[in-house]
C-alpha atoms as a PDB file:
ATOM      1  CA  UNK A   1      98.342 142.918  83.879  1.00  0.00           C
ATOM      2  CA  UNK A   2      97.516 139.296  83.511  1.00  0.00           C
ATOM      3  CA  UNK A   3      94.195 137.985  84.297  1.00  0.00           C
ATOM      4  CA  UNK A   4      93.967 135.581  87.352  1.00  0.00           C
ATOM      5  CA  UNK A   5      93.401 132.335  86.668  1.00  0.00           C
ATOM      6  CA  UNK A   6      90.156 130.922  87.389  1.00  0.00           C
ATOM      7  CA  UNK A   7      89.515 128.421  89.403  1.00  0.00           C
ATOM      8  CA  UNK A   8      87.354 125.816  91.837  1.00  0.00           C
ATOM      9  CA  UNK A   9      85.487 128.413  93.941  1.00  0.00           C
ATOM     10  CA  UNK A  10      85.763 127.075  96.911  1.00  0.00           C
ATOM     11  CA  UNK A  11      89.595 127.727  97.483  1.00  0.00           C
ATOM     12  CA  UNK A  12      89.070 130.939  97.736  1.00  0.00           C
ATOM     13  CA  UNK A  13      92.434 133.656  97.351  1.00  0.00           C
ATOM     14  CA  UNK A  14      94.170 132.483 100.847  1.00  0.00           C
ATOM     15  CA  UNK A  15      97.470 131.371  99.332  1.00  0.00           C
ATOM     16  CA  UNK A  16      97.442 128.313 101.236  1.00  0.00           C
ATOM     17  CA  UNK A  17      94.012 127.215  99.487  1.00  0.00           C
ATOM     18  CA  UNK A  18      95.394 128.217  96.375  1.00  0.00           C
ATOM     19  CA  UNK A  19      98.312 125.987  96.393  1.00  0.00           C
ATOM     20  CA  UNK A  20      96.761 123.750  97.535  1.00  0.00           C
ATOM     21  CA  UNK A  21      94.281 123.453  94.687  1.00  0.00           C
ATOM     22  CA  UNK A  22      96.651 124.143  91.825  1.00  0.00           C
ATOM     23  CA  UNK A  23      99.318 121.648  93.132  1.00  0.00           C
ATOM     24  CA  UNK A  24      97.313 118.630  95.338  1.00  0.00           C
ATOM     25  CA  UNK A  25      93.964 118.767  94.710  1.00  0.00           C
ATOM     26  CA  UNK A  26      92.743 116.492  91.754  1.00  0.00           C
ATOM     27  CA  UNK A  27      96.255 114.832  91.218  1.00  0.00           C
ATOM     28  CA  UNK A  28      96.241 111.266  91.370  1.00  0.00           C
ATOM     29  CA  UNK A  29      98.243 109.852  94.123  1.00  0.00           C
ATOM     30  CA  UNK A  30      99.523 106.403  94.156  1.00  0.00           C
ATOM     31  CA  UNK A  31     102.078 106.749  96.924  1.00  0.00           C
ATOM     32  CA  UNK A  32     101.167 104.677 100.412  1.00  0.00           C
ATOM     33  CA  UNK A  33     102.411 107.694 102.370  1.00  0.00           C
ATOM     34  CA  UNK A  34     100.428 110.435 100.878  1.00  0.00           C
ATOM     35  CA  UNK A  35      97.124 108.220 100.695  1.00  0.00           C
ATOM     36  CA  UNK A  36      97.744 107.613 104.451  1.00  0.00           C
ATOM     37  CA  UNK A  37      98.285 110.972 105.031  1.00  0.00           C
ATOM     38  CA  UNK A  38      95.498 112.245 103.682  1.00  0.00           C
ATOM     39  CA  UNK A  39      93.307 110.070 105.021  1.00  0.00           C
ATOM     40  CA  UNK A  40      94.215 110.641 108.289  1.00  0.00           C
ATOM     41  CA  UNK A  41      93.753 114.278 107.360  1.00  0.00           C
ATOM     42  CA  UNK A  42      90.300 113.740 106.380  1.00  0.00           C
ATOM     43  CA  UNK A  43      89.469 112.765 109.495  1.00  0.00           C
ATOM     44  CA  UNK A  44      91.010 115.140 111.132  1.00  0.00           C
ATOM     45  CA  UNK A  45      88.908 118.308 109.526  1.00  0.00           C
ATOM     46  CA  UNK A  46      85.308 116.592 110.345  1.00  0.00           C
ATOM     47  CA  UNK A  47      83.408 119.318 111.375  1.00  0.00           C
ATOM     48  CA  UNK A  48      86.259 122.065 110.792  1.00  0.00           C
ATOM     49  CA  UNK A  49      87.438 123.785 107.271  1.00  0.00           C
ATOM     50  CA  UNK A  50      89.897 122.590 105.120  1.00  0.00           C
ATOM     51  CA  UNK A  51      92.087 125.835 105.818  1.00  0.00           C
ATOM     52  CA  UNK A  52      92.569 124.652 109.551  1.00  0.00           C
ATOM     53  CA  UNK A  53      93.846 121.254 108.632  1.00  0.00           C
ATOM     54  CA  UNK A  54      95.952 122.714 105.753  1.00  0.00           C
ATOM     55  CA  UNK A  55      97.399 125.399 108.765  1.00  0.00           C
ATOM     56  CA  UNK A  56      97.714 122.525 110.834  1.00  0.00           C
ATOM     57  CA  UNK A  57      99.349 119.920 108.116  1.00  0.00           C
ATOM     58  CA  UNK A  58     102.976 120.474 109.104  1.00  0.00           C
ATOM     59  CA  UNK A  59     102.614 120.254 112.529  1.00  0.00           C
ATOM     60  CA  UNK A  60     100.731 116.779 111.984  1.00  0.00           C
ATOM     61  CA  UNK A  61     103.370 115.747 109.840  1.00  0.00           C
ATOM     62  CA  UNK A  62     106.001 115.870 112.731  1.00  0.00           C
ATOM     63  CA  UNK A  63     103.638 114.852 115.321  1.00  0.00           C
ATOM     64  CA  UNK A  64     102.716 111.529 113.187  1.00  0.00           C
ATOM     65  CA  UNK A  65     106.171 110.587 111.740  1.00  0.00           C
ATOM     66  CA  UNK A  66     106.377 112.241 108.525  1.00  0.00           C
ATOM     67  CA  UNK A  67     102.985 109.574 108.331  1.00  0.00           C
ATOM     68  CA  UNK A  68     105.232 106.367 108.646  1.00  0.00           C
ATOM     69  CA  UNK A  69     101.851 104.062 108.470  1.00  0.00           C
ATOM     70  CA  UNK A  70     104.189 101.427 110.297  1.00  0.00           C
ATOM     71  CA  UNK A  71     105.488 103.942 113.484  1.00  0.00           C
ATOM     72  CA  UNK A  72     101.856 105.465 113.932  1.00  0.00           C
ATOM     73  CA  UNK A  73     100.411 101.716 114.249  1.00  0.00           C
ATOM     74  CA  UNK A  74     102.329 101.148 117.221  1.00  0.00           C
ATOM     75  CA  UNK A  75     100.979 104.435 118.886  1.00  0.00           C
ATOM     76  CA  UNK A  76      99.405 103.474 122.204  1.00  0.00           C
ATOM     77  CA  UNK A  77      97.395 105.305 125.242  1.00  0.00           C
ATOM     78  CA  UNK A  78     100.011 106.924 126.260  1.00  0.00           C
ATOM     79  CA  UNK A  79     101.103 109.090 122.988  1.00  0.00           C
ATOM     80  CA  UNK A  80      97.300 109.949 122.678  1.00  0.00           C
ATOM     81  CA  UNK A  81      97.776 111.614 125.923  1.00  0.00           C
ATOM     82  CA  UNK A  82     100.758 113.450 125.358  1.00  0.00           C
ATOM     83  CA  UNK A  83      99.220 114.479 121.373  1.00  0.00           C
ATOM     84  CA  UNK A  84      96.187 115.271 123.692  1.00  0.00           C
ATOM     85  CA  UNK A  85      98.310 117.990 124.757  1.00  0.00           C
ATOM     86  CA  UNK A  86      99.435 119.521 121.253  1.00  0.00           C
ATOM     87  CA  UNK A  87      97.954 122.448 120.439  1.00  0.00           C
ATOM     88  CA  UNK A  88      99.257 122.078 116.839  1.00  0.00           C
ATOM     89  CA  UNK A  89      96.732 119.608 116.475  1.00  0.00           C
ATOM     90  CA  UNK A  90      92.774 119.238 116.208  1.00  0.00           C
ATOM     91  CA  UNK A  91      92.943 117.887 119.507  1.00  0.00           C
ATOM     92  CA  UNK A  92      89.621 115.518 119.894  1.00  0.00           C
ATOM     93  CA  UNK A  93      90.182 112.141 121.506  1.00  0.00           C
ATOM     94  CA  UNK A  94      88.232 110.335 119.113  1.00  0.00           C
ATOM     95  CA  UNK A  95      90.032 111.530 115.805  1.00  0.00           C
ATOM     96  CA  UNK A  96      93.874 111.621 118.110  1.00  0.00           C
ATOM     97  CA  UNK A  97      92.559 107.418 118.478  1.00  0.00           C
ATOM     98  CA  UNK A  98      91.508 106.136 115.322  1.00  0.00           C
ATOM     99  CA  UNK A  99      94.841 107.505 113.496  1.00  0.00           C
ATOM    100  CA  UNK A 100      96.368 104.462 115.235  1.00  0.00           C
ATOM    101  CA  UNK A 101      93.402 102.266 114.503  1.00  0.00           C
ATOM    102  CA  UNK A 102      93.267 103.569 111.265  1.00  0.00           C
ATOM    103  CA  UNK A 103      96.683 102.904 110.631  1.00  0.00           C
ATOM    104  CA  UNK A 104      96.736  99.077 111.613  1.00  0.00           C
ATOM    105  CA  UNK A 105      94.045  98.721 109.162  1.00  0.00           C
ATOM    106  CA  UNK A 106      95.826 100.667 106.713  1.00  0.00           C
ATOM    107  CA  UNK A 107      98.642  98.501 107.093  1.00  0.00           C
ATOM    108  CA  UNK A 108      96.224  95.202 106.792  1.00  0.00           C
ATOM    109  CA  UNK A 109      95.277  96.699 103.763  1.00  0.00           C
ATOM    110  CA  UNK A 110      99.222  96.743 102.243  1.00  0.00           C
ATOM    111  CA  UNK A 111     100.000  93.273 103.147  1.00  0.00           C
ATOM    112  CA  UNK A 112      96.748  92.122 102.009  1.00  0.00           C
ATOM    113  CA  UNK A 113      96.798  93.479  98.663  1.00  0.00           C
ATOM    114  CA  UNK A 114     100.887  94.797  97.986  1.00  0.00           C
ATOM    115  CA  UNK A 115      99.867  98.613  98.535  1.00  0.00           C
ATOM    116  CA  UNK A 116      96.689 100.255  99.897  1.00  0.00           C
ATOM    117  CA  UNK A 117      96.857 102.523  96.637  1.00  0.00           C
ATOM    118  CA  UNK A 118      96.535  98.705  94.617  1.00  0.00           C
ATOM    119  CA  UNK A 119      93.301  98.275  96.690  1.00  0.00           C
ATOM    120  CA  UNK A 120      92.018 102.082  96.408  1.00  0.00           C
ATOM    121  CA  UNK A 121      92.510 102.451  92.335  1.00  0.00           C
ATOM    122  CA  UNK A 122      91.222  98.989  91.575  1.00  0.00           C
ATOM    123  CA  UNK A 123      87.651 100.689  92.564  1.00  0.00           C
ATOM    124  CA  UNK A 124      88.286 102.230  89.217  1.00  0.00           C
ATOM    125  CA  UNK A 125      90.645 100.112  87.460  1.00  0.00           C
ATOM    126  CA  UNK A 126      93.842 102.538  87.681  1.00  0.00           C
ATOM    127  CA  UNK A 127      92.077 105.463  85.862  1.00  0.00           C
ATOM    128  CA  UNK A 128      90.836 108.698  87.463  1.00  0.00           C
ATOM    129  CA  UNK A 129      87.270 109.070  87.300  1.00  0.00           C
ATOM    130  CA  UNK A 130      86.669 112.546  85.568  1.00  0.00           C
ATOM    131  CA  UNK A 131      83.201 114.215  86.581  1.00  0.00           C
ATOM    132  CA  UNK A 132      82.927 117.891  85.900  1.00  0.00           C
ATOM    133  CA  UNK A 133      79.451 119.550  87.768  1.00  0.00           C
ATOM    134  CA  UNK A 134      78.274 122.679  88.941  1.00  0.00           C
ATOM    135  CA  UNK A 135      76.774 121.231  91.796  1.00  0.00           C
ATOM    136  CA  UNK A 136      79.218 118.177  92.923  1.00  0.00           C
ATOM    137  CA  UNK A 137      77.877 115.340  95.525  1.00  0.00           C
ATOM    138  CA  UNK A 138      78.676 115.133  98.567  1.00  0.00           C
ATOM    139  CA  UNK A 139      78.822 111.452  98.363  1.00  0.00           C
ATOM    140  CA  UNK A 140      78.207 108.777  95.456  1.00  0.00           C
ATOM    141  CA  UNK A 141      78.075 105.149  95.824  1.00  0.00           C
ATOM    142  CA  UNK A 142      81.871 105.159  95.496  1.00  0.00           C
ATOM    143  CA  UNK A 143      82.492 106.899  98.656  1.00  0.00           C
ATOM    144  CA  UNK A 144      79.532 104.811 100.364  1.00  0.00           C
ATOM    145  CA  UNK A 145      81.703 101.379  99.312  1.00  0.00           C
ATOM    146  CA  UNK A 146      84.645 102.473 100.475  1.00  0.00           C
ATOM    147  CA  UNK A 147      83.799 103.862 103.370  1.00  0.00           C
ATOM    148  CA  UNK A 148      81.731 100.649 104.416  1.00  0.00           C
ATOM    149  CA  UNK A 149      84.744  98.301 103.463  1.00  0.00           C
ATOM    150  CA  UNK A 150      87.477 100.622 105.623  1.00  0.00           C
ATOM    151  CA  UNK A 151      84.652 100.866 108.650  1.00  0.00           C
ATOM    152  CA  UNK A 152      84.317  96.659 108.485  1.00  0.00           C
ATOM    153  CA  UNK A 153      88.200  96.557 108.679  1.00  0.00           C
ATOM    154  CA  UNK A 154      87.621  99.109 111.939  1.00  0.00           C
ATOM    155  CA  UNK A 155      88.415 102.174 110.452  1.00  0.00           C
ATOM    156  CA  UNK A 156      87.152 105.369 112.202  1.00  0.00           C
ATOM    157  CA  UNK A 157      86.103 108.935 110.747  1.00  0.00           C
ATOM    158  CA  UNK A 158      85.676 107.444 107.435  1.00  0.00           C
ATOM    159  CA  UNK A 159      82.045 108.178 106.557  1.00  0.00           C
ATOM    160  CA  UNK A 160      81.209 108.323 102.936  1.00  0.00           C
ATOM    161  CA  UNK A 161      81.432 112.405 102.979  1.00  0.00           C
ATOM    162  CA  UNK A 162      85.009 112.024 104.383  1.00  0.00           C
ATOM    163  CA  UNK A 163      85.556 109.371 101.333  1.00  0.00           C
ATOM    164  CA  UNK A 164      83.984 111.316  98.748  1.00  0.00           C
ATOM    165  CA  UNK A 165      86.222 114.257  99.647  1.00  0.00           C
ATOM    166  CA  UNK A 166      89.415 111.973 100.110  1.00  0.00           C
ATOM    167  CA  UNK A 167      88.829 110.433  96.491  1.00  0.00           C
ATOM    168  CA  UNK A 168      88.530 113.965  95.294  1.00  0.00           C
ATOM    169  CA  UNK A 169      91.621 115.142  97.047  1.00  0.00           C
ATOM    170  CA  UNK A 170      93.894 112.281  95.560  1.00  0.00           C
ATOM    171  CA  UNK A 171      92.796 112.336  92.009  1.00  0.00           C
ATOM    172  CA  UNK A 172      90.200 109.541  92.224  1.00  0.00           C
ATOM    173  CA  UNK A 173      87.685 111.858  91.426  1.00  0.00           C
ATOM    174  CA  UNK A 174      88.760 114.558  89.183  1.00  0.00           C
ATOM    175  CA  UNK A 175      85.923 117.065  90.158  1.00  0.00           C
ATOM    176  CA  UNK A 176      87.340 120.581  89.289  1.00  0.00           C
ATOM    177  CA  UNK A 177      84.611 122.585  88.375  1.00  0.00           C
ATOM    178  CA  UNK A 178      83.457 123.610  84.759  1.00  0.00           C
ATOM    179  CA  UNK A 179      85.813 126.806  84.309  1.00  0.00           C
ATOM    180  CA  UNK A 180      88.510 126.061  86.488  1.00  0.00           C
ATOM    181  CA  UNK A 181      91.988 126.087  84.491  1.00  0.00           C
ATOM    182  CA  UNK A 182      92.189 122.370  85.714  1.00  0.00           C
ATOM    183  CA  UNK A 183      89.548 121.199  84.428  1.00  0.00           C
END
């Protein structure tokens, strides 16, 4: 019998996790969609475990437009009511708001610089930052710029521990743990 592999403790063995960690985690993204989506996801689990969101992902996925940055900008009152009334998703005002607000910035962020993944990886100039700790941060002065720079722009749910784990999740940061078979 083969051994498990090991990995980043805090996935845990709930297949979802797993995958998640093996296939997402870590790997740099440079696509607009993804970085949008994640972001957005982010915010979403404030307060909440990463499982939930994960659980939830799908259903965000259709209620957002597959994360079209350009449809979600254009969300108004009205279609935070009626997401107000989705189950499928974390359903807190403030988080169901700033996705739209969020997004407008987002897309600010595009025109203003060709992509918001141009802007993001220019923090490090276009190369993952690898940082391999027992005992990770929850925030570094990283997180703490970006998140000040998306909150001028009128971001929302983008505090620097919300940053630090978003540059984590899209291979910013590569912060697998000493041990793990990513690392």
């Amino acid at each position: 019998m083969a051994k498990p592999k090991a990995r980043c403790f805090w996935c845990g063995d709930d297949p979802l996790y797993v995958a998640y960690h093996d296939e997402e985690w870590g790997v740099p993204v440079r696509d607009d969609r993804r970085l949008f989506e994640q972001l957005i996801l982010e915010g979403a689990q404030a307060g909440l475990s990463w499982l939930t969101v994960l659980k939830k992902r799908p259903h965000y996925r259709r209620a957002f437009a597959g994360f079209d940055v350009g449809k979600v900008a254009r969300f108004d009152a009205k279609k935070i009511d009626a997401l107000m009334q989705d189950a499928g998703l974390v359903r807190h005002r403030g988080k169901l708001e700033s996705v739209a607000l969020n997004a407008r910035a987002f897309r600010a962020l595009q025109e203003e610089h060709g992509s918001f993944a141009r802007w993001l990886w220019a923090h490090v100039d276009d190369e993952p930052v690898v940082r391999r700790s027992r005992r990770p941060q929850p925030t570094t002065p990283l997180a703490e710029q970006i998140s000040k720079e998306l909150r001028r722009r009128g971001m929302k749910f983008v505090g620097p521990t919300i940053i630090q784990a978003y540059l984590q999740a899209v291979g910013v940061y590569d912060e697998h743990l000493p041990g793990c078979w990513k690392a």
